[in-house]
Protein backbone atom coordinates (compact mmCIF):
# COMPACT_ATOMS: atom_id res chain seq x y z
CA UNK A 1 -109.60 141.32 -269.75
CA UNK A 2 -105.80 140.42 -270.08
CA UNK A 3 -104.60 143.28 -268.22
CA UNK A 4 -106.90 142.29 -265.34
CA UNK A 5 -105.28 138.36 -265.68
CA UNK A 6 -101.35 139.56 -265.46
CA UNK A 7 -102.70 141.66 -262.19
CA UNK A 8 -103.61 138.57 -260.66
CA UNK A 9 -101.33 136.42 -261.55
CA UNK A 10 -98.26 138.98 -260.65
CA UNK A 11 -99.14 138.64 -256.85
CA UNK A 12 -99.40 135.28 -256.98
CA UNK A 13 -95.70 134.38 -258.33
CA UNK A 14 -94.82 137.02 -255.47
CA UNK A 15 -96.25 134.86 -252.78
CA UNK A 16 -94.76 131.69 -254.38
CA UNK A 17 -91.73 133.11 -254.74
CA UNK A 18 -91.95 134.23 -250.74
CA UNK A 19 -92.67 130.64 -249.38
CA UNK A 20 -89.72 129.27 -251.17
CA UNK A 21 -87.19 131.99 -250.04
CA UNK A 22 -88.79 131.18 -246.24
CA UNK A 23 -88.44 127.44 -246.72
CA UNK A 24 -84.55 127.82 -247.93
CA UNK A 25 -83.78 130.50 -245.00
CA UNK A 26 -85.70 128.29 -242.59
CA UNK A 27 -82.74 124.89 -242.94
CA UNK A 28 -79.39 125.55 -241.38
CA UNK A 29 -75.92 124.09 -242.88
CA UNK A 30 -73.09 123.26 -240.89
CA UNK A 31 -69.73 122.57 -241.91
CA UNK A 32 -67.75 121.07 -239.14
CA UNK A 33 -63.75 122.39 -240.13
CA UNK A 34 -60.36 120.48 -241.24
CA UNK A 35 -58.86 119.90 -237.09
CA UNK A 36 -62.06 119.42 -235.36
CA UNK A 37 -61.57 116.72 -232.34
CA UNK A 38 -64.04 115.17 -230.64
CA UNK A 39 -64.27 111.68 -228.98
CA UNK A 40 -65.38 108.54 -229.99
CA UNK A 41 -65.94 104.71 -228.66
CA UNK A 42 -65.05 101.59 -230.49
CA UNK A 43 -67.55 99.57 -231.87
CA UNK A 44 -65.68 96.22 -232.02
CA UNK A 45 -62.06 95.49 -231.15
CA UNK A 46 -58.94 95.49 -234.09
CA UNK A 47 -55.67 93.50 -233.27
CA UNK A 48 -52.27 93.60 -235.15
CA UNK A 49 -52.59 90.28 -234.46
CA UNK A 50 -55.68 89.05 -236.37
CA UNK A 51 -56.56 92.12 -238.25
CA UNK A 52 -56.17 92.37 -241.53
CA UNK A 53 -55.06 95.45 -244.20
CA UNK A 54 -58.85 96.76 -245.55
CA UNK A 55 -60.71 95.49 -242.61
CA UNK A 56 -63.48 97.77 -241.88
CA UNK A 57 -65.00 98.67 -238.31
CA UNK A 58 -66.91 101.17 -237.09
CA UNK A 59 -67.12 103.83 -234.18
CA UNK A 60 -69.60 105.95 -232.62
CA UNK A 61 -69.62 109.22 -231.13
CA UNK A 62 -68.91 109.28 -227.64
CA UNK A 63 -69.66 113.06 -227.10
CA UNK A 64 -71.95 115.93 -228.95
CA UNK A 65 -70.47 118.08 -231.21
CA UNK A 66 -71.68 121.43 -231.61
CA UNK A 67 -71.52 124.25 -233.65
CA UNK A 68 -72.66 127.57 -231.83
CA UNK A 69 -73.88 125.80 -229.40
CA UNK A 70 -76.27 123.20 -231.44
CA UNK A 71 -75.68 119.77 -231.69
CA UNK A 72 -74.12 118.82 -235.23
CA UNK A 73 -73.13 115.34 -234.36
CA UNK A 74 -75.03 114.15 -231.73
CA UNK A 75 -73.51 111.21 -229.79
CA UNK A 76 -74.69 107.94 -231.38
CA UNK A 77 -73.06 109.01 -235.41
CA UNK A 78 -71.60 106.04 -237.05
CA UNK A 79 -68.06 106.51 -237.86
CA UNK A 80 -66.81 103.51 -240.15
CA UNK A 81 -62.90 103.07 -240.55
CA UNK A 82 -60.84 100.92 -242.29
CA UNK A 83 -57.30 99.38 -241.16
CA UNK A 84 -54.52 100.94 -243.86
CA UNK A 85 -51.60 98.93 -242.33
CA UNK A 86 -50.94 96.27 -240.18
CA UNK A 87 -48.15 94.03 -238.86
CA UNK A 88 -48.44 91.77 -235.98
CA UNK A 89 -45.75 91.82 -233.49
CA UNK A 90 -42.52 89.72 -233.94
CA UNK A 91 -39.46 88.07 -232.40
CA UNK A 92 -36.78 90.40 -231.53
CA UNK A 93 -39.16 92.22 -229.10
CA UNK A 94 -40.87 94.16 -232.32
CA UNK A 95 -44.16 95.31 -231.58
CA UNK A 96 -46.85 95.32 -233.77
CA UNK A 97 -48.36 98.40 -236.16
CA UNK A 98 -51.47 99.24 -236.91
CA UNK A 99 -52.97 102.51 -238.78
CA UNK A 100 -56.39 103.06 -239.76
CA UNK A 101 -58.23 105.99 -241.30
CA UNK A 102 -62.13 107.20 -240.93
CA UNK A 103 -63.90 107.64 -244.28
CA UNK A 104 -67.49 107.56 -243.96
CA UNK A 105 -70.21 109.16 -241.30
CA UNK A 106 -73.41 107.87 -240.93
CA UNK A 107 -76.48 109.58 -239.00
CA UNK A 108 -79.65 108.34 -237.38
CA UNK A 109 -81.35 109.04 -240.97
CA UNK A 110 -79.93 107.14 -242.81
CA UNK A 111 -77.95 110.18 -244.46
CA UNK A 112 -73.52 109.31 -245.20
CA UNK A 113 -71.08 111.91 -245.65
CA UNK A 114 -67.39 110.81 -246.77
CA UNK A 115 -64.86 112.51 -244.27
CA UNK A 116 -61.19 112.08 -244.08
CA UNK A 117 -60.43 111.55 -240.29
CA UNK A 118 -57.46 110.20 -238.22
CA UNK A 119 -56.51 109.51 -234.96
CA UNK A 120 -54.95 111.63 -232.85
CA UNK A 121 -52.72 109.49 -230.89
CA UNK A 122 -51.31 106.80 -232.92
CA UNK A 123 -51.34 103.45 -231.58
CA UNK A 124 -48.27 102.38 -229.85
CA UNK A 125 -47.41 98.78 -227.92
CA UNK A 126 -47.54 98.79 -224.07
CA UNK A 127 -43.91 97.46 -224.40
CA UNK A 128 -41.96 96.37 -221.39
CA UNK A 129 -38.01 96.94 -221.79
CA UNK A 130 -37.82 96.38 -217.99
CA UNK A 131 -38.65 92.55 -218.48
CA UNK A 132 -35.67 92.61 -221.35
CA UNK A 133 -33.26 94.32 -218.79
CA UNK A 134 -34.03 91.53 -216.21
CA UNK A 135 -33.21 88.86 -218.95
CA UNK A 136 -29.14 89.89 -219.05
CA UNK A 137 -29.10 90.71 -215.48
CA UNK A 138 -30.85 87.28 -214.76
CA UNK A 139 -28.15 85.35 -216.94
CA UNK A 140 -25.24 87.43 -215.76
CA UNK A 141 -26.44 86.22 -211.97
CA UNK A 142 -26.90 82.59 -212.72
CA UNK A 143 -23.56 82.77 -215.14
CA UNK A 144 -21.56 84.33 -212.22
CA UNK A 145 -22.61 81.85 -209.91
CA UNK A 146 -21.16 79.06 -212.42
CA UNK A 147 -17.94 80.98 -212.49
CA UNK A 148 -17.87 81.17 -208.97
CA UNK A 149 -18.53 77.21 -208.70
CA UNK A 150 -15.36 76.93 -210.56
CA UNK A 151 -13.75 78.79 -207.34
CA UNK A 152 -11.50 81.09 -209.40
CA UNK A 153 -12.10 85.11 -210.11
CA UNK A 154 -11.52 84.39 -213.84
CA UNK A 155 -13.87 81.92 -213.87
CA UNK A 156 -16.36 84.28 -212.50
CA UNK A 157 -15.76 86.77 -215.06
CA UNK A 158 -16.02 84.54 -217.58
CA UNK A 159 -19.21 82.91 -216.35
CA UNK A 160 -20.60 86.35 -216.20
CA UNK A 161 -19.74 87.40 -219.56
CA UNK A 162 -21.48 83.85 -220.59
CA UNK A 163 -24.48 84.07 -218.71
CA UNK A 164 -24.85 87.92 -220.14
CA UNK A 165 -24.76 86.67 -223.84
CA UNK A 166 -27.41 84.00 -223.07
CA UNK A 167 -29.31 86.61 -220.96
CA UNK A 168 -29.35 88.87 -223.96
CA UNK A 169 -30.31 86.31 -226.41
CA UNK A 170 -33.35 85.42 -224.64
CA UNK A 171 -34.02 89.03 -224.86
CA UNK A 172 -33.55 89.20 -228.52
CA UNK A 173 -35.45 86.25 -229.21
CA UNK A 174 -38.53 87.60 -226.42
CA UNK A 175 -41.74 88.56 -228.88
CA UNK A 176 -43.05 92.39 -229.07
CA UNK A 177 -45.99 93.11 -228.20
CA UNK A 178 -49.26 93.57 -230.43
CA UNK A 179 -51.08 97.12 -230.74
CA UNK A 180 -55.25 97.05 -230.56
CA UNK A 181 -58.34 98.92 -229.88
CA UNK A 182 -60.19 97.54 -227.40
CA UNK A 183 -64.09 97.31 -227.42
CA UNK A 184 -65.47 100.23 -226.40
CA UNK A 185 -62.28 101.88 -225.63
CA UNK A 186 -62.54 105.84 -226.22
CA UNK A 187 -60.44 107.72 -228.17
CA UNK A 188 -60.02 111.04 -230.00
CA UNK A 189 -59.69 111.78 -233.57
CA UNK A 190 -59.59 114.42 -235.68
CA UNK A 191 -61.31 115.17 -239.16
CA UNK A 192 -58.58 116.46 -241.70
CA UNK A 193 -60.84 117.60 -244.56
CA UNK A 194 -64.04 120.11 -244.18
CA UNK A 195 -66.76 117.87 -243.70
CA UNK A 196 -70.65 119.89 -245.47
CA UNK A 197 -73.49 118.04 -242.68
CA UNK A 198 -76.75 117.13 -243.91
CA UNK A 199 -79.26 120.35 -244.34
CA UNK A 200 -80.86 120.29 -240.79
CA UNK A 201 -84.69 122.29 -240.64
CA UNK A 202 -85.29 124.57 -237.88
């Protein structure tokens, strides 16, 4: 009588132990590798300016990623960032600075992963050192023409050499230019650390 229980309970545990094996072949896991790129767009704009060091803001995936041709991170993934430096721009015609660094990916279920991610151009002001040029050539002109007033070649000269040194200190004294990222502004970064997805069922 117990020989014919153990018969029936050996193909049983066999079954069992087949549906589980199925059910752990049947989900996929992707790792998406330290260098990946892909593009993202701003959520909400940051501004050496106003923005502050530890300020948070998010992204979202612009374009899908994929992995052998499926879709890891389908466009829509929260990327949240936060701002590791900042310094608003500055007399003396010193831009701004800003860094920031990606630490946390969020998909349509809910599911986070913590990712190390950067961008891949770092921001840089949309300076103008033509404007500072024009400055000293400006006051050279006008302190020229004051030399010139004085009807004497010296006085030219010197009038020049004056209107140069005011020209330049307007220069100096002319503010940079702050760095941001625009609302919905695209961009590329790139993850720096491997990055295990969420098990995906197929």
């Amino acid at each position: 009588m117990n020989s014919l229980r153990l018969r029936t309970r050996i193909p049983a545990v066999c079954i069992l132990l087949f549906a589980v094996s199925g059910a752990v072949f049947a989900q996929n896991v992707y790792e998406i590798s330290s260098g990946t790129r892909f593009l993202v767009r701003m959520d909400n704009e940051i501004n050496s300016k106003v923005s502050s060091r530890n300020d948070t803001f998010t992204a979202t995936v612009f374009e899908p990623v994929r992995i052998n041709e499926t879709v890891v991170l389908p466009v829509g993934t929260v990327l949240e960032g936060r701002i590791t430096k900042v310094r608003p721009a500055s007399v003396g015609n010193r831009d701004g600075e800003l860094e920031v660094r990606f630490e946390t990916m969020r998909f349509i279920d809910g599911q986070e992963r913590q990712i190390e991610g950067v961008l891949v151009n770092p921001l840089k002001a949309k300076s103008s050192p033509a404007s500072s040029v024009l400055a000293v050539i400006g006051g050279t002109a006008v302190g020229a023409l004051i030399g010139a007033a004085a009807k004497s070649a010296k006085g030219a000269l010197i009038g020049a050499g004056v209107g140069a040194g005011a020209g330049s200190t307007v220069a100096f004294m002319k503010k940079g230019r702050d760095v941001r990222i625009k609302a919905d502004e695209k961009f590329e970064i790139e993850i720096t650390k491997d990055v295990i997805l969420p098990v995906e069922d197929f």
